[in-house]
Protein backbone atom coordinates (compact mmCIF):
# COMPACT_ATOMS: atom_id res chain seq x y z
CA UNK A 1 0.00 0.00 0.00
CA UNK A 2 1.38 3.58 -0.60
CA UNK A 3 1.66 6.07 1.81
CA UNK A 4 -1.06 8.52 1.34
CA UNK A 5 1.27 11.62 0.62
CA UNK A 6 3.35 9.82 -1.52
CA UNK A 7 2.54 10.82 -5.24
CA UNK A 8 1.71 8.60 -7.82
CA UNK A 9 0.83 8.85 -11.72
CA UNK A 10 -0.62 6.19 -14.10
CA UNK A 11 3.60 6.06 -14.98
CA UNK A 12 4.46 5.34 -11.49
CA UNK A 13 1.22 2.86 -10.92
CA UNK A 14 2.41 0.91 -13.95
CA UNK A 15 5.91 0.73 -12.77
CA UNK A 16 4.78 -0.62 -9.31
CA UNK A 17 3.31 -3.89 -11.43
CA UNK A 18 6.35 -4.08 -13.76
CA UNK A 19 7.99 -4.61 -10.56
CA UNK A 20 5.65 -7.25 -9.54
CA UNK A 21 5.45 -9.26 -12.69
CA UNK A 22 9.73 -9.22 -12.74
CA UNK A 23 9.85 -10.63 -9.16
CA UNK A 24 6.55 -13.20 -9.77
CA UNK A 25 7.37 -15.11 -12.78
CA UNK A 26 10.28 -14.90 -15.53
CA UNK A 27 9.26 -16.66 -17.78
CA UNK A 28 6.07 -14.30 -18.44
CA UNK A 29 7.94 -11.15 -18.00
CA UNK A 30 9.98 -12.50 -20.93
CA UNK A 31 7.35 -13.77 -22.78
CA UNK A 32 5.84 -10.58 -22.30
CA UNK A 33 8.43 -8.34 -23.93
CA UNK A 34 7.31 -9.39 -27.36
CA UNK A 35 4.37 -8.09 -26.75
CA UNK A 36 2.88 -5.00 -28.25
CA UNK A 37 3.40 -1.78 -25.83
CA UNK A 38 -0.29 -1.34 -24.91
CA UNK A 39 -0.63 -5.08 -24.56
CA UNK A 40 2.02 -5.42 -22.49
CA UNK A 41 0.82 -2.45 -20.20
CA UNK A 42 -2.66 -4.26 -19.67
CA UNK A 43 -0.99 -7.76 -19.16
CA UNK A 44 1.13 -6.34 -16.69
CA UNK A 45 -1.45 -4.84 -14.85
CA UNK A 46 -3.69 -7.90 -15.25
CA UNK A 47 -0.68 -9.99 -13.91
CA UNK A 48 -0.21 -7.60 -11.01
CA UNK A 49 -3.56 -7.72 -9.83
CA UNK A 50 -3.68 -11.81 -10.22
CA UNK A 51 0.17 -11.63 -8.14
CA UNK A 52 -1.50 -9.71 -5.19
CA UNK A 53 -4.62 -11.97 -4.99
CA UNK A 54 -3.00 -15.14 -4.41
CA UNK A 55 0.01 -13.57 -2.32
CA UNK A 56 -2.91 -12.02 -0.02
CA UNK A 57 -5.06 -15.45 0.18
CA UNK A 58 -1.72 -18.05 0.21
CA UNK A 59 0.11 -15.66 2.83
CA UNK A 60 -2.26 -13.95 4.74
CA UNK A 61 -3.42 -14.84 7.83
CA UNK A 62 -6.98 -15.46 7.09
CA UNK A 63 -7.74 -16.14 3.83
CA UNK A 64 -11.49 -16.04 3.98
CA UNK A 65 -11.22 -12.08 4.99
CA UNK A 66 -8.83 -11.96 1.98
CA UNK A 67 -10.70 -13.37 -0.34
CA UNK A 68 -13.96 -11.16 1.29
CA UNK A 69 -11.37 -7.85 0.81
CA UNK A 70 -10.15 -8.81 -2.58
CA UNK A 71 -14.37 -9.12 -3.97
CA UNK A 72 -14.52 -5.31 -2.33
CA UNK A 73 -11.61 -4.21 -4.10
CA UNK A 74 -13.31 -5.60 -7.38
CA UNK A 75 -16.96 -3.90 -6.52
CA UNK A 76 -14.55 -0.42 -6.38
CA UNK A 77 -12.35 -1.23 -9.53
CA UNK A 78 -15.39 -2.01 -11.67
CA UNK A 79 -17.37 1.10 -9.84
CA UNK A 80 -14.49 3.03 -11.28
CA UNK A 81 -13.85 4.23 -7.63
CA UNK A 82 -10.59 1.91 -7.16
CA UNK A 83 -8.73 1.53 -3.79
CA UNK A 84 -5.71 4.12 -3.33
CA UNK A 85 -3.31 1.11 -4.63
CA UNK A 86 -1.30 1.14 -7.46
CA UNK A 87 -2.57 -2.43 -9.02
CA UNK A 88 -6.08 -1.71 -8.25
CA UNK A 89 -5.52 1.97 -10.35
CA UNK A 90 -3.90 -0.09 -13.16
CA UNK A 91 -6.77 -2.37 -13.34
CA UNK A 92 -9.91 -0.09 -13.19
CA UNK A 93 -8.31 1.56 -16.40
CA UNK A 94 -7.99 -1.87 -17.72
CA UNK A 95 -11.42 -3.22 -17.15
CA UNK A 96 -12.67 0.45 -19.02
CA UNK A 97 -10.61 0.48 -21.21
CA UNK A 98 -11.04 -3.08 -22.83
CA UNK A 99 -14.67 -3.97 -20.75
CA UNK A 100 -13.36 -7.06 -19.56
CA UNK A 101 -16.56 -9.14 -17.77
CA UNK A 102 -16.03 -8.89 -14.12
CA UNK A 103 -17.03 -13.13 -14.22
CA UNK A 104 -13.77 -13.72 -15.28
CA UNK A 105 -12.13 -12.43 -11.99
CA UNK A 106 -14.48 -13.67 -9.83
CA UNK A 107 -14.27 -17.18 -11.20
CA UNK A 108 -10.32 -16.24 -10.64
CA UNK A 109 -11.20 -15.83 -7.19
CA UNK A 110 -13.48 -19.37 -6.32
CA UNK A 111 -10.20 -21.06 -7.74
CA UNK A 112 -8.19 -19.05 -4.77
CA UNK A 113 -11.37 -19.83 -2.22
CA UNK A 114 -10.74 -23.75 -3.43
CA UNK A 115 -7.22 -23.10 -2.59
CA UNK A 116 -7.95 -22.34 0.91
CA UNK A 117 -10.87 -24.67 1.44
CA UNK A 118 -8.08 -27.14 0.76
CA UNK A 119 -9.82 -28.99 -1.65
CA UNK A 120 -9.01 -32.15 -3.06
CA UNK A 121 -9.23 -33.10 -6.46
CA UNK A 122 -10.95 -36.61 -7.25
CA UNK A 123 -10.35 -37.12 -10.98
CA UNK A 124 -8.82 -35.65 -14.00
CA UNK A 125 -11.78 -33.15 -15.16
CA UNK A 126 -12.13 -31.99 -11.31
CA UNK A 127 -8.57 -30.85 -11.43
CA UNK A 128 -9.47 -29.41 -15.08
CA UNK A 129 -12.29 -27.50 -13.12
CA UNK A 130 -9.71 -25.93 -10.96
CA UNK A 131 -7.16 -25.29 -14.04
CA UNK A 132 -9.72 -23.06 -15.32
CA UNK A 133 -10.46 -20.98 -13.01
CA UNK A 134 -6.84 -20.48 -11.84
CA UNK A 135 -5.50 -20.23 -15.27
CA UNK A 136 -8.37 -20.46 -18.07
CA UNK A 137 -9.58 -17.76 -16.80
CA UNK A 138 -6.38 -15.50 -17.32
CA UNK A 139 -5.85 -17.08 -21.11
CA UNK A 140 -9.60 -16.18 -21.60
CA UNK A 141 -8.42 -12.26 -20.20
CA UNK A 142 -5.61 -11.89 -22.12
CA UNK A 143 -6.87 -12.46 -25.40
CA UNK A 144 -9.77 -10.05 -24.73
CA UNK A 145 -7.24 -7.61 -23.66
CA UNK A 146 -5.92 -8.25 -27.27
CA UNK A 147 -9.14 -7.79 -29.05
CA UNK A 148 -10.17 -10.93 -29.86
CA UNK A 149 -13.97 -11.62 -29.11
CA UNK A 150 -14.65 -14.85 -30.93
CA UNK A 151 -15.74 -17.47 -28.66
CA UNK A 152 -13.45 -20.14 -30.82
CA UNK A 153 -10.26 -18.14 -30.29
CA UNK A 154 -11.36 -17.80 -26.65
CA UNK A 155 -12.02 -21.47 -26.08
CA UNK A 156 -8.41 -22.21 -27.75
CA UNK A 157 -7.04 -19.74 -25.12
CA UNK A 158 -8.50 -21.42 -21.63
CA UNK A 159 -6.97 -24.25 -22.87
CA UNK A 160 -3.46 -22.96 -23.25
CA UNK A 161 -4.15 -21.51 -19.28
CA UNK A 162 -5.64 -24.80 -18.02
CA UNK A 163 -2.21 -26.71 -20.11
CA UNK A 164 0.18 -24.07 -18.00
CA UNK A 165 -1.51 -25.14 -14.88
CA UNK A 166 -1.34 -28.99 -15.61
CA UNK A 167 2.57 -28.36 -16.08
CA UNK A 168 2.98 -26.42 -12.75
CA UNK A 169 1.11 -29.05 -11.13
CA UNK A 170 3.05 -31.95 -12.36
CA UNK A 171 6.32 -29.93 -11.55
CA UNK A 172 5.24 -28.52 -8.01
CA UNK A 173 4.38 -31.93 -7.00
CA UNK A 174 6.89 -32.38 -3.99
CA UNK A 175 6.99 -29.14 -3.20
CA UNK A 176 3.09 -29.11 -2.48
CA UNK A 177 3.18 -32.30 -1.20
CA UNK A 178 6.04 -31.40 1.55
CA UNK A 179 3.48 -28.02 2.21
CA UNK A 180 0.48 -30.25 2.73
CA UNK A 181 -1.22 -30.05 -0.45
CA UNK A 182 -2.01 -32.97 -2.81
CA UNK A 183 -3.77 -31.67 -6.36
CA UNK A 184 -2.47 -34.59 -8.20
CA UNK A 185 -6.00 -36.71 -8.92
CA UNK A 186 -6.64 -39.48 -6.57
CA UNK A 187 -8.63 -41.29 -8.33
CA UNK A 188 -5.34 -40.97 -11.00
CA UNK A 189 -3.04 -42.30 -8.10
CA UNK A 190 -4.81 -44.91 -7.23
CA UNK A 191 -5.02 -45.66 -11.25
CA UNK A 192 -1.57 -46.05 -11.07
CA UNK A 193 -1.27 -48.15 -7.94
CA UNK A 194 -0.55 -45.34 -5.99
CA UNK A 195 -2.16 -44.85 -1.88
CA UNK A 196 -2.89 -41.22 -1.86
CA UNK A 197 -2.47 -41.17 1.91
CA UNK A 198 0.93 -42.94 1.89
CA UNK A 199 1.82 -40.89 -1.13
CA UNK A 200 1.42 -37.37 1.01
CA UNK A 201 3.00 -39.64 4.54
CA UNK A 202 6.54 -40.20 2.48
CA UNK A 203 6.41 -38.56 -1.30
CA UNK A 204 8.90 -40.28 -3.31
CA UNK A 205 9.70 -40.82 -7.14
CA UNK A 206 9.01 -44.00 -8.76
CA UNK A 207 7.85 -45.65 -11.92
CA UNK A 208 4.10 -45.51 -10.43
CA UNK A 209 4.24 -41.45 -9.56
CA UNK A 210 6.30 -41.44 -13.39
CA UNK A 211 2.67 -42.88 -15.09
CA UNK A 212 0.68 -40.30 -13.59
CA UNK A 213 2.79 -37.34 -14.04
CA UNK A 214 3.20 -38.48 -17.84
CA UNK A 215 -0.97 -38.85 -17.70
CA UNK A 216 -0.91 -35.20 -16.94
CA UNK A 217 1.51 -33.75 -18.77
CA UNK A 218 -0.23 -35.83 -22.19
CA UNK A 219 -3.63 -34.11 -21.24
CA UNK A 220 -1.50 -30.38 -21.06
CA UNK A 221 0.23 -31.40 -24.12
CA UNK A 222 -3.27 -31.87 -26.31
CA UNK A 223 -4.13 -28.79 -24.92
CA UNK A 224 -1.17 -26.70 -25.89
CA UNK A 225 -1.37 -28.00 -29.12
CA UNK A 226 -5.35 -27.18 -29.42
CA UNK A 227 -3.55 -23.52 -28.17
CA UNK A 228 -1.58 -23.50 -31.16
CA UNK A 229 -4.43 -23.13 -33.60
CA UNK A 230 -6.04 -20.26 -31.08
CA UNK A 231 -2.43 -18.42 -31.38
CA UNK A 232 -2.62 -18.71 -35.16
CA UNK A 233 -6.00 -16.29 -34.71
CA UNK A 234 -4.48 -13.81 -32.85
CA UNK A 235 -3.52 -10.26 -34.07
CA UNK A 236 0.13 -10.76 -35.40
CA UNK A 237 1.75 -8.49 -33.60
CA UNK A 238 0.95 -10.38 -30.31
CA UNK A 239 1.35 -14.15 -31.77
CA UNK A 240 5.01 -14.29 -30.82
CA UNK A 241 5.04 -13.27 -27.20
CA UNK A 242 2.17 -15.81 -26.68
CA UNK A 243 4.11 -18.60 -28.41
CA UNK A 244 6.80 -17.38 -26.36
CA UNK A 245 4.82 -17.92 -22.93
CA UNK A 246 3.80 -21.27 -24.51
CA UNK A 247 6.96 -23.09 -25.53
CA UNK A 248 8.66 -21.99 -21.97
CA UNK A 249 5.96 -23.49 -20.06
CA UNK A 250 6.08 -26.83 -22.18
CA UNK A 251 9.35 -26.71 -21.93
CA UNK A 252 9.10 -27.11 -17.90
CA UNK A 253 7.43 -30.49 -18.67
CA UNK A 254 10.19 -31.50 -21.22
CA UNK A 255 12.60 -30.79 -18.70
CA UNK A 256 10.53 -32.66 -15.90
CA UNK A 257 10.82 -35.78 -18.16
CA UNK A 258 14.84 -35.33 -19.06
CA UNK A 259 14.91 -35.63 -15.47
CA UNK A 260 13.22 -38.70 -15.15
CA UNK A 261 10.04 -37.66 -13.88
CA UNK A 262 11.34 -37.02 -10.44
CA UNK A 263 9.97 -33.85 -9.44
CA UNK A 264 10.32 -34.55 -5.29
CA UNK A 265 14.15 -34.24 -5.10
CA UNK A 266 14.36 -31.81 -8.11
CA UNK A 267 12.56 -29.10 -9.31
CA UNK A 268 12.63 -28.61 -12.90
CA UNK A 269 13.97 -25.37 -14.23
CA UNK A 270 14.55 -24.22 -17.52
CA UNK A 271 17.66 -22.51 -17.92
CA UNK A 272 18.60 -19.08 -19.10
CA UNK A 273 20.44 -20.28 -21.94
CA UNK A 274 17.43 -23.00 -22.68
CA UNK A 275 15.07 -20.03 -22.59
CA UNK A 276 17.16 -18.12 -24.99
CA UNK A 277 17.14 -20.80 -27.28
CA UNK A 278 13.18 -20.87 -26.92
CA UNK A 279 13.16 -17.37 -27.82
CA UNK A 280 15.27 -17.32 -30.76
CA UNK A 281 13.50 -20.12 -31.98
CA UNK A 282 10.78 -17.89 -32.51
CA UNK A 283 11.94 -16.41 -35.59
CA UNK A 284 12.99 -19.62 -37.51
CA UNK A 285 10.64 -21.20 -39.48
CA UNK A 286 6.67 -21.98 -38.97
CA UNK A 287 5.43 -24.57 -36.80
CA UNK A 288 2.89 -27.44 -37.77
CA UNK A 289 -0.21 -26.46 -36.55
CA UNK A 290 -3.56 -28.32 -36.07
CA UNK A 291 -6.69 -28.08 -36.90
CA UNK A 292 -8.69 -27.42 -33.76
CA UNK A 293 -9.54 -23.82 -33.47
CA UNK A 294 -13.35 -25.36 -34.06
CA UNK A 295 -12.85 -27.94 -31.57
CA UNK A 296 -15.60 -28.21 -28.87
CA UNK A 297 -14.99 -25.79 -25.37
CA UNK A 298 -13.66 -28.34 -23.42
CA UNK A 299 -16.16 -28.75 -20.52
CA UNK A 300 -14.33 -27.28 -17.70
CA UNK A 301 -14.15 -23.74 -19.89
CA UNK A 302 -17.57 -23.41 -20.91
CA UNK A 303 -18.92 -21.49 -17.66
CA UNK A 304 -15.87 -19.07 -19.05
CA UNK A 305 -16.93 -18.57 -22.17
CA UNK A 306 -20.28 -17.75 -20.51
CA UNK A 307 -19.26 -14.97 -19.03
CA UNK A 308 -18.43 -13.46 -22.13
CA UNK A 309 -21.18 -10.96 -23.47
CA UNK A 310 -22.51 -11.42 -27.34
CA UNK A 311 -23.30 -7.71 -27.11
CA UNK A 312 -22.97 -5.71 -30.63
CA UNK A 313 -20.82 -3.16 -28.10
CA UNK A 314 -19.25 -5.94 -26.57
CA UNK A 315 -18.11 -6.64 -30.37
CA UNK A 316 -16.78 -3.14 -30.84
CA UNK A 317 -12.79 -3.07 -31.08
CA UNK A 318 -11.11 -1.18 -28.06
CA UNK A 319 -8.48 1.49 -28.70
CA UNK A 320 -6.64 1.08 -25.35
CA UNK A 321 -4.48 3.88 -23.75
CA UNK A 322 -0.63 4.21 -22.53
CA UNK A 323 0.39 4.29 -18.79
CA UNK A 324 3.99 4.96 -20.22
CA UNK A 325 5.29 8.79 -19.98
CA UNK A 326 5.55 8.81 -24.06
CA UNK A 327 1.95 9.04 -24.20
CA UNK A 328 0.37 10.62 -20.93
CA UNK A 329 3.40 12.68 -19.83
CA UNK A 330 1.32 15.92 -19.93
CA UNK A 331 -1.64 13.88 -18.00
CA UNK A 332 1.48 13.02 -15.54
CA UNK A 333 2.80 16.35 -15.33
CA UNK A 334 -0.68 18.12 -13.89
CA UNK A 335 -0.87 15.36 -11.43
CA UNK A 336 2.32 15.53 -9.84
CA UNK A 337 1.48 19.14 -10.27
CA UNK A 338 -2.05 19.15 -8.45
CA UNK A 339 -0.37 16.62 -5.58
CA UNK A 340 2.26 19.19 -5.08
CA UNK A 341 -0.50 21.98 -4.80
CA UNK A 342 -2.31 19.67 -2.06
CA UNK A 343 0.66 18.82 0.08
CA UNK A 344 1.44 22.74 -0.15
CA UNK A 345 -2.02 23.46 0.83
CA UNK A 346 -2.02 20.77 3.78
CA UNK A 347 1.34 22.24 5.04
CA UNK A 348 0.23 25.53 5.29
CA UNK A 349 -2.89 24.57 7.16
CA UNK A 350 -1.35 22.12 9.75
CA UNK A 351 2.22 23.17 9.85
CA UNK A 352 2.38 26.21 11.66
CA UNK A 353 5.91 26.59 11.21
CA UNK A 354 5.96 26.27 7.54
CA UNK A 355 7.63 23.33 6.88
CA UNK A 356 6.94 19.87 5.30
CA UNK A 357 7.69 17.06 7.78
CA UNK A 358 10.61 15.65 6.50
CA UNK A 359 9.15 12.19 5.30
CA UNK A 360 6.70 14.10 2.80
CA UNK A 361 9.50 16.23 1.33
CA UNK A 362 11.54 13.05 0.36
CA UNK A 363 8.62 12.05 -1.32
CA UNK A 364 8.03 14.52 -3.27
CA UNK A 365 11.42 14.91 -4.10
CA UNK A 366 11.65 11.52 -4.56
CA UNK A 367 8.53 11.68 -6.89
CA UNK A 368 9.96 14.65 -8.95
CA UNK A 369 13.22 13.29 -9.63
CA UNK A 370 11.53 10.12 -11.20
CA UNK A 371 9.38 11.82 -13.14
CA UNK A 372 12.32 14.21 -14.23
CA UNK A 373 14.37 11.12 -15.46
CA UNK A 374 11.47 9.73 -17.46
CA UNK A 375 10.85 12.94 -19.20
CA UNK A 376 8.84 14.99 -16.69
CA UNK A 377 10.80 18.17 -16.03
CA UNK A 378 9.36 19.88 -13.18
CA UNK A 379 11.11 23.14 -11.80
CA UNK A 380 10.36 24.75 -8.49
């Protein structure tokens, strides 16, 4: 949270995310640099606000009044009244800007709830249900936030986010297992000739826990190559940092595999130099994509798809704006402007001395000297 004389600007509220998405995940902050400025702006944000929610609910310590605070902070983003937070700033813009259906993050949310309810998942399609709403739901997101409104495209796109979750899963196994939590399918386990019980008592690797974890990672391979087709659809100038996300997530189950399915002792990273690779493979050559784009919503995405509006202003393209200082510097410059005219005005009023208490002059010189290195030249 910021401190309530510190000044902010959509530059600096954008910034605070960047910050977020570099710390939260790599692999989408590099994905995401081959994405169109705007789009990368909104994904950011969009990430940012996802980051927070499951920080709040994983690591607070009640999740219930989390999840509870996190539904209020949505009533205020979509009121257009957001809370005095940099994500929640970022985000009301976003859900104006590009009307994205408030379902979507509130069936973001039940996945977090299911989190915390500790629920366990009985077969393959109730773990599918949970892939959705944990990461469907954020494929479904970003393609709106790239303009795409066809229900086809958007089908293709939960399944990319329910294929990224099946990979986490499979690699994340011990370290869930050693935290308490069990989301492999234990109907699956048992399949394999696998106790669930035991399983969580004394996790170890084995040719029985190698079965399922190759079960998985076949159903998030069908699905990333169902994704393919969905990229394919996409406006071209976002294609390769989605393709980008894509390959470094399958990658993580390429590299679980190379390492012999054995993800209790090991976790499976993908290098820097792998990554690289990844990337540059980017621009060599087209792949061999499938036909599924018309493939039936799988089951588990349809309540998604749902919450998608048929409206003929739904339908309308969006033209959204910049956070960045090369296209709202001005807008920047009368709000650093206006904060400085209300911290001058408090002073005067409470300080009868005359003088800013030393914490709020740092910040606005703080402020000013930011905004002076990205452009904003402010004189005194």
């Amino acid at each position: 949270m910021r401190n309530d004389h510190q000044i902010t600007t959509p530059h600096t509220d954008m910034r605070e995310c960047q910050r977020l998405l570099y710390h939260g995940s790599r692999s989408f902050h590099i994905a995401s640099r081959f994405l169109p400025p705007k789009l990368r702006e909104s994904a950011c944000g969009l990430y940012a606000f996802c980051r927070i929610a499951d920080d709040l609910v994983d690591l607070g310590e009640d999740p219930k009044q989390a999840l509870a605070e996190l539904h209020r902070r949505l009533d205020l983003i979509y009121a257009g009244t957001p809370q005095n937070h940099s994500v929640d700033r970022v985000l009301s813009q976003i859900v104006t800007d590009h009307r994205l259906p408030r379902g979507l993050l509130d069936a973001l949310l039940e996945g977090f709830d299911w989190d915390t309810a500790e629920r366990c998942y009985e077969t393959v399609d109730d773990l599918c249900d949970y892939g959705a709403r944990v990461a469907g739901t954020v494929g479904v997101m970003m393609a709106i936030l790239m303009g795409v409104k066809d229900h086809a495209t958007l089908a293709r796109a939960a399944d990319l986010g329910v294929a990224m979750q099946l990979t986490n899963i499979c690699r994340d196994v011990g370290e869930d297992a050693r935290a308490g939590r069990l989301y492999l399918p234990r109907q699956l386990l048992r399949d394999y000739g696998i106790d669930p019980d035991a399983f969580m008592a004394n996790p170890s690797p084995g040719p029985k826990l190698t079965a399922v974890l190759q079960h998985l990672l076949g159903e998030a391979d069908r699905r990333y190559q169902q994704a393919d087709s969905g990229i394919e659809k996409l406006p071209k100038t976002c294609r390769p940092g989605i393709r980008a996300a894509r390959r470094l997530y399958a990658e993580i189950g390429h590299k679980l595999a190379a390492g012999g399915y054995d993800p209790i002792t090991t976790r499976a990273i993908v290098t820097r130099r792998r990554k690289v690779g990844i990337v540059a493979g980017l621009f060599r050559g087209s792949e061999q994509l499938s036909d599924d784009l018309f493939a039936p919503c799988a089951r588990e995405n349809q309540f998604l798809l749902a919450a998608v509006p048929h409206t003929e202003e739904w339908q309308r393209p969006t033209q959204p704006r910049r956070f960045s200082p090369s296209a709202s510097w001005m807008l920047d410059l009368f709000i650093v402007l206006g904060q400085r005219d209300q911290i001058t005005t408090e002073r005067q009023s409470t300080d009868h001395g005359g003088r800013l208490c030393a914490h709020r002059r740092v910040a606005v010189r703080g402020a000013l000297k930011a905004d002076t290195r990205e452009g904003l030249s402010i004189t005194t």
